[in-house]
Protein backbone atom coordinates (compact mmCIF):
# COMPACT_ATOMS: atom_id res chain seq x y z
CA UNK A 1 77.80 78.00 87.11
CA UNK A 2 78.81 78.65 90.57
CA UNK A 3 78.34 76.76 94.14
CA UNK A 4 77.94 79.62 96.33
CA UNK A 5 78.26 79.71 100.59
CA UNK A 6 76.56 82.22 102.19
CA UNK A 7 77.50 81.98 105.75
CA UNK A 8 76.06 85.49 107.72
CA UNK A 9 72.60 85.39 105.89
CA UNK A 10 71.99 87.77 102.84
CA UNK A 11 68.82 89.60 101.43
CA UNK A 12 66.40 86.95 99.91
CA UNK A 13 65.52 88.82 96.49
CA UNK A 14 69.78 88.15 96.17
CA UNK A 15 69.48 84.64 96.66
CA UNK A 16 66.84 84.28 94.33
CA UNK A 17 68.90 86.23 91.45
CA UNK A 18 71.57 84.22 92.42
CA UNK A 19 69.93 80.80 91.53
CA UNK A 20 67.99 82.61 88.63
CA UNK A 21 71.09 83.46 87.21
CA UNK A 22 71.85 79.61 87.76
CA UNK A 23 74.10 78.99 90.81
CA UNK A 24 73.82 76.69 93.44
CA UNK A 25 73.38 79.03 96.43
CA UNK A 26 73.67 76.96 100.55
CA UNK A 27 73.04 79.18 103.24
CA UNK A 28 75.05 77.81 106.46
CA UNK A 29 76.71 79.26 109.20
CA UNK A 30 80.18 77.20 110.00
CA UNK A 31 82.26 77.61 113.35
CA UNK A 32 85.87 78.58 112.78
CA UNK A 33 87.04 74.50 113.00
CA UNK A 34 84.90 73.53 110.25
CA UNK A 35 84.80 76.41 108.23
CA UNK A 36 88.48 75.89 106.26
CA UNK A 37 87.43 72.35 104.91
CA UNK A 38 84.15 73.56 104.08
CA UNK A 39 85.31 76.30 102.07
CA UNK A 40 87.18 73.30 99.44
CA UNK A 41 83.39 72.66 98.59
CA UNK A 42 82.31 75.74 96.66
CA UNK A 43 83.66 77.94 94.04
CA UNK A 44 82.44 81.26 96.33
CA UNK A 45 81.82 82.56 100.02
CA UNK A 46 79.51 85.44 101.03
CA UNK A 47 80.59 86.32 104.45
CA UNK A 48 79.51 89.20 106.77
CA UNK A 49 80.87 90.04 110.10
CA UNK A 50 80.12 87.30 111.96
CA UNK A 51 82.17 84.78 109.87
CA UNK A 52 86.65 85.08 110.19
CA UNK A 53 87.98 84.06 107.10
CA UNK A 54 91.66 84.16 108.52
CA UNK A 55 94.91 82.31 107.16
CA UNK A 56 94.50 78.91 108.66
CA UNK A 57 90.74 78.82 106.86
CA UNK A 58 92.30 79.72 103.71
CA UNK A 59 95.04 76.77 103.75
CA UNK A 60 92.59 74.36 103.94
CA UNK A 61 90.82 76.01 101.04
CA UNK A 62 93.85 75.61 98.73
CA UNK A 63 94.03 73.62 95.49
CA UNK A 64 90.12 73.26 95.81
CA UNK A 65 87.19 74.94 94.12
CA UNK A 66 87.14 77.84 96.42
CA UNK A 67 88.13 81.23 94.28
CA UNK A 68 86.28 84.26 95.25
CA UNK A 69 85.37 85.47 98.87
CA UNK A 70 83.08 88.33 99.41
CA UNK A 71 82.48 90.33 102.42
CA UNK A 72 78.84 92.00 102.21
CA UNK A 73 79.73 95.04 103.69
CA UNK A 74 82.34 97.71 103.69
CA UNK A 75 85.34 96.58 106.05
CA UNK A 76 87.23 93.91 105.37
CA UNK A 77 89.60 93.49 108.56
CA UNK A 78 87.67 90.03 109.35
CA UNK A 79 89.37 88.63 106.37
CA UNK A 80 93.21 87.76 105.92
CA UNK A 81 92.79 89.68 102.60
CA UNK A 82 96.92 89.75 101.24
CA UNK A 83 97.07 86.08 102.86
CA UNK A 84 93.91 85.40 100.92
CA UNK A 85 94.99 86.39 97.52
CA UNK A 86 98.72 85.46 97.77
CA UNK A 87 97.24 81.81 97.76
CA UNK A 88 95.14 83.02 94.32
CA UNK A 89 91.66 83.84 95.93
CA UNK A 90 90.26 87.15 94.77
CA UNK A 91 88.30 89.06 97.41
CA UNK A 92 85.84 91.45 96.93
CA UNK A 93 83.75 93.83 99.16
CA UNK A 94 80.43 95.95 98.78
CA UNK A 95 81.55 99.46 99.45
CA UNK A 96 78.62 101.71 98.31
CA UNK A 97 75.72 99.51 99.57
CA UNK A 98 75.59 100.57 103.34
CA UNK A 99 77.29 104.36 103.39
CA UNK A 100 74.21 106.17 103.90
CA UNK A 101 72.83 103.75 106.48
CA UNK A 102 75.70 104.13 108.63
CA UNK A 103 76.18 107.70 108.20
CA UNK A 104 72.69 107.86 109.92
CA UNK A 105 73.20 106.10 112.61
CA UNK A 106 76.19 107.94 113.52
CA UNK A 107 73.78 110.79 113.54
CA UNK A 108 70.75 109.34 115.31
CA UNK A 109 73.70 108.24 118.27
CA UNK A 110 74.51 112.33 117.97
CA UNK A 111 71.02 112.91 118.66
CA UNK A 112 70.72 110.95 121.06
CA UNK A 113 74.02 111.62 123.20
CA UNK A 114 73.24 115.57 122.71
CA UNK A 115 69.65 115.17 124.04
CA UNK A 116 70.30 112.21 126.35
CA UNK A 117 67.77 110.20 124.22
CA UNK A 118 69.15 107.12 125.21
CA UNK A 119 68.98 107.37 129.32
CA UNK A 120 65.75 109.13 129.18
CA UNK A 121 64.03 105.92 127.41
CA UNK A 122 65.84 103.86 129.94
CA UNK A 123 64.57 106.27 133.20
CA UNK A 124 61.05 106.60 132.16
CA UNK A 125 60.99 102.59 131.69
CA UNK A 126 61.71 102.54 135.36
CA UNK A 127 59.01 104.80 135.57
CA UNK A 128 61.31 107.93 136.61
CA UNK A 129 60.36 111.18 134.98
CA UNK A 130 63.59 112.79 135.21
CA UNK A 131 63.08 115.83 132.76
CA UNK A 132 65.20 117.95 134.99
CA UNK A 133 68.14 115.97 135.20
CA UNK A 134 68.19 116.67 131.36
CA UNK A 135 67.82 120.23 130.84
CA UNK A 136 71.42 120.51 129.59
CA UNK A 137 70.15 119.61 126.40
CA UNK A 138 71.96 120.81 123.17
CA UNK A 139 71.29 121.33 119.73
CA UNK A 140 72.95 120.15 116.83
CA UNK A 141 72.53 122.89 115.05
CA UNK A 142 75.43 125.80 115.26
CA UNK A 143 78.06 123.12 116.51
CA UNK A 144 81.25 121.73 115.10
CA UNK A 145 81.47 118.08 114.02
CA UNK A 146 85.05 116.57 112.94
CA UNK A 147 84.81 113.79 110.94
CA UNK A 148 88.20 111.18 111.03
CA UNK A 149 87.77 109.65 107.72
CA UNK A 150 86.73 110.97 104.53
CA UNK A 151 85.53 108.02 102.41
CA UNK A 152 81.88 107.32 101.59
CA UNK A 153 80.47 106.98 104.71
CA UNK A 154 82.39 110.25 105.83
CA UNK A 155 81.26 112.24 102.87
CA UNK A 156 77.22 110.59 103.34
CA UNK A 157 77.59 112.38 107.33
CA UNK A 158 79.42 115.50 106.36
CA UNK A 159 76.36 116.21 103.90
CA UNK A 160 73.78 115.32 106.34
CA UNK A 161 75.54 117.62 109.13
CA UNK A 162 75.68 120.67 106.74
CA UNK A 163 72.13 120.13 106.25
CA UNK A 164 71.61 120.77 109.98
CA UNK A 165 73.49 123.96 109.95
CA UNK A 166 76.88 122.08 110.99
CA UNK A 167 80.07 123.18 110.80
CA UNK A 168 82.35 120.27 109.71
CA UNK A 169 85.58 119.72 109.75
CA UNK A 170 87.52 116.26 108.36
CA UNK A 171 90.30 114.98 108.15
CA UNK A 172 92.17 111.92 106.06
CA UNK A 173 95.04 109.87 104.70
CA UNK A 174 95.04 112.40 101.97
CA UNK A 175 93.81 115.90 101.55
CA UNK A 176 91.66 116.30 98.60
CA UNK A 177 90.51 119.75 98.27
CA UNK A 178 87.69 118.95 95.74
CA UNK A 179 85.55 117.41 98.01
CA UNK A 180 85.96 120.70 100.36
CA UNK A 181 83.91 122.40 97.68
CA UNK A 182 81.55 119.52 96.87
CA UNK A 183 80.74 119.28 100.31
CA UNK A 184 81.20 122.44 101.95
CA UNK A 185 83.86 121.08 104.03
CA UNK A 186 87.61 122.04 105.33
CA UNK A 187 90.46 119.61 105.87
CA UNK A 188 92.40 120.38 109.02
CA UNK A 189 95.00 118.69 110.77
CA UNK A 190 94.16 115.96 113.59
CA UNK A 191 95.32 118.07 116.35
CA UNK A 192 92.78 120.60 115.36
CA UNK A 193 89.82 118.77 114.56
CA UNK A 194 90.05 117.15 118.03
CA UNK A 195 90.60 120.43 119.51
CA UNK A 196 87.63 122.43 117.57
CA UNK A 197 84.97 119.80 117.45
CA UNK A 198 81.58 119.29 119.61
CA UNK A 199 81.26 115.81 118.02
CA UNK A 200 83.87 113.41 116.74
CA UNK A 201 82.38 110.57 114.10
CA UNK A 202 84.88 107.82 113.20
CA UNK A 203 84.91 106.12 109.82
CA UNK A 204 88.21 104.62 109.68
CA UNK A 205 89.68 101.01 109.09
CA UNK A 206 90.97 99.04 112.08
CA UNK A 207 94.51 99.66 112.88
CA UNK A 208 95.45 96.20 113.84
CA UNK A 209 94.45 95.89 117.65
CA UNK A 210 96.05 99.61 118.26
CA UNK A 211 93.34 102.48 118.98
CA UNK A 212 92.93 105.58 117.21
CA UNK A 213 91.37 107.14 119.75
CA UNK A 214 93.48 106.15 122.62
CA UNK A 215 93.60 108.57 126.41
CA UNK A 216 96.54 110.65 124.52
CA UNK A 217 93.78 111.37 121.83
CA UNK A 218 90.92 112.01 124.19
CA UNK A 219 93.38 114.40 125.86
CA UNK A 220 93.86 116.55 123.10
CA UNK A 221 89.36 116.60 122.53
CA UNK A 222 87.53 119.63 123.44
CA UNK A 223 86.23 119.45 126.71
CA UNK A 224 82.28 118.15 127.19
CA UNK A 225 82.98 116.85 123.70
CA UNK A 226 81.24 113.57 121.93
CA UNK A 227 82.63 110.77 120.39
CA UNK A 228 80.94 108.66 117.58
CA UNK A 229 82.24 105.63 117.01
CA UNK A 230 80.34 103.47 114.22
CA UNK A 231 83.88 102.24 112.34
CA UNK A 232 85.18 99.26 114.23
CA UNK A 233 85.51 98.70 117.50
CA UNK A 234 89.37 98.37 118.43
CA UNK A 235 89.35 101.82 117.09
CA UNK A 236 88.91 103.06 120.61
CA UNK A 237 90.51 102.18 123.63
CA UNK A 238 87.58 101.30 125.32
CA UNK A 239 89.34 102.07 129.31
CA UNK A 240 90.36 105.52 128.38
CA UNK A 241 86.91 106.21 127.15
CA UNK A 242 85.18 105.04 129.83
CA UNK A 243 87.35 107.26 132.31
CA UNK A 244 87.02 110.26 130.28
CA UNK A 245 83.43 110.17 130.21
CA UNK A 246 83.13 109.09 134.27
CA UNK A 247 85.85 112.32 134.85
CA UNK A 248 83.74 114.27 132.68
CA UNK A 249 86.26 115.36 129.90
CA UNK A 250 83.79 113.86 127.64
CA UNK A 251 80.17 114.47 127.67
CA UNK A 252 78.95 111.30 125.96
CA UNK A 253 79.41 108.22 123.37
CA UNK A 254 78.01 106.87 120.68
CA UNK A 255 78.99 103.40 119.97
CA UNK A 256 77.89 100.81 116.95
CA UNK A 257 80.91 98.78 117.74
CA UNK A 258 82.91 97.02 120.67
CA UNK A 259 86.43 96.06 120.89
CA UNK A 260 84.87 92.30 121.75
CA UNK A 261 81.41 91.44 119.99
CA UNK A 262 79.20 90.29 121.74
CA UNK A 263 80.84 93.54 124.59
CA UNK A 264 81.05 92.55 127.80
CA UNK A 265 82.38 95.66 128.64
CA UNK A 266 79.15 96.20 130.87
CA UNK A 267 80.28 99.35 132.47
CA UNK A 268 80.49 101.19 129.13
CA UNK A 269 77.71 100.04 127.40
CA UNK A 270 75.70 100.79 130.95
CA UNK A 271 76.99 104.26 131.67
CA UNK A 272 74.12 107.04 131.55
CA UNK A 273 76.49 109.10 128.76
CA UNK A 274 76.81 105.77 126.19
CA UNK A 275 74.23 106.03 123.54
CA UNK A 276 74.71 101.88 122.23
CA UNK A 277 73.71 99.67 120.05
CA UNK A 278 75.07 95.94 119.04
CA UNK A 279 76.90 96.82 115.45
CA UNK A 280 73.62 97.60 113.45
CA UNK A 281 75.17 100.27 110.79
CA UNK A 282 74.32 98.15 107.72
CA UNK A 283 71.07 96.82 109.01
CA UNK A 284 68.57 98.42 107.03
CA UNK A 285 66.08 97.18 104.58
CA UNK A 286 67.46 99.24 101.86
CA UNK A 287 71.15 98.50 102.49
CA UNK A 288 70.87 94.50 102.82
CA UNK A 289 68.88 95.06 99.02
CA UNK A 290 71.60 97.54 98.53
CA UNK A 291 74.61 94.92 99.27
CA UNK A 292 72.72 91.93 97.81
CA UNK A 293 72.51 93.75 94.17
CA UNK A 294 76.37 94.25 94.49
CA UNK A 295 77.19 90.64 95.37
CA UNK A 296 75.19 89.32 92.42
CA UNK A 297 76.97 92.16 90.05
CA UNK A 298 80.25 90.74 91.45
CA UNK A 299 79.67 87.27 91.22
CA UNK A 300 78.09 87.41 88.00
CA UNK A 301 80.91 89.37 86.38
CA UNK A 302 83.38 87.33 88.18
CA UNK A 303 85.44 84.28 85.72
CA UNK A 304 85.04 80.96 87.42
């Protein structure tokens, strides 16, 4: 049986199949200087976002027991994945478990930027009732969403938007014109789903540190447009955001993640148009069960 690190904290019912099942399971959190030689101790690692598995953490690790490193969760950009299995470590992640959690959030952060749910709990907390200020309202309803990034947690969004009465739009890597049917759908190309859309929703991988959405990108967005951001955070350039939304070019954000986490970016995540919150897509009671079941499928399937 295994010896198993979990480092970010995973759903109890997990850890219990995990020792059921036999393994030695140690929950403990390690800073990046300790975290290489403490890897040589165990035959697995269960990380989440918090923990940086990079190359330095992984020479340490080799020639030792260490073999299989999971991230719970769908991204795996906090991991030096080729580095990882060039030096014969397998590494896994838990795509399915937290797509439909995520894809709600980006819509509750649509919500809220289109009815300015998130300044109008702030204001009334200060004991302000500012119900005019807000009376340029929308509905979701009848408008255009483009959605950059077609995988699961794109296709869990573009059916809940359809299901409002939403037009959406997406675009990918690759065009694949049977989802366009599944879903109800059309692919166009970036230019015109920036161009066409009342709401923008990334669910893309990290593209090194360079932004997708950059000011040449905002540029090219439909004016009073909003932008969803619940991918990662250097996926946005954080400065041309902020001065498209204080110009007015944009009429709002919705951000899960920073470019820095904790953010200290305290004029963005302060502005009266940001709808925030601190990287909470995959915290939900049914997607921590949801991405606990798929580490204990991997690791029990997995030859140590």
């Amino acid at each position: 049986m295994a010896r198993i690190l979990i480092t970010d904290g995973m759903d109890k019912s997990a850890i219990a199949k995990l020792k059921e099942l036999g393994h030695e399971v140690v929950e403990q959190f390690y800073e990046s200087d300790d975290l290489g030689a403490a890897m040589r101790d165990f035959d697995a690692m269960v990380v989440r976002s918090k923990t940086k598995v990079r190359a330095p953490h992984i020479d340490a690790a080799v020639g030792s027991k260490m073999k299989l490193i999971i991230r719970g969760g769908v991204g795996v950009d906090n991991i030096d994945v080729k580095y990882a299995e060039e030096k014969g470590m397998t590494v896994r992640n838990t795509p399915c478990a937290s797509s439909a959690s995520v894809a709600e959030l980006a819509l509750a952060h649509m919500f809220a930027c289109a009815r300015y749910v998130a300044i109008s709990n702030f204001t009334m907390r200060q004991d302000k009732w500012e119900k005019k200020n807000y009376a340029k309202g929308t509905e979701i309803a009848g408008k255009t969403v483009g959605i950059i990034g077609f995988g699961r947690i794109g296709q869990e969004l573009g059916k809940m938007c359809k299901a409002l009465g939403m037009t959406v739009l997406v675009t990918g890597r690759t065009v694949k014109p049977e989802l366009e049917e599944k879903y109800g759908v059309k692919y166009v190309t970036m230019d015109e789903l920036l161009a066409q859309s009342d709401f923008v929703s990334l669910h893309t991988p990290a593209l090194g540190d360079k932004p997708f959405v950059d000011a040449e990108c905002i540029a090219k967005m439909k004016d009073g447009a909003i932008l969803i951001n619940t991918s990662r955070g250097k996926n946005v350039d954080e400065q041309a955001l902020l001065d498209a939304l204080n110009s007015g070019k944009l009429r709002g954000a919705g951000l899960d993640v920073w470019f820095e986490e904790p953010t200290a970016n305290h004029d963005l995540y302060c502005h009266p148009a940001v709808s925030c919150t601190p990287h909470i897509g995959a915290q939900t009671v049914e997607a921590q069960k949801r991405i606990g079941a798929e580490v204990v499928e991997i690791i029990d399937s997995f030859a140590f």
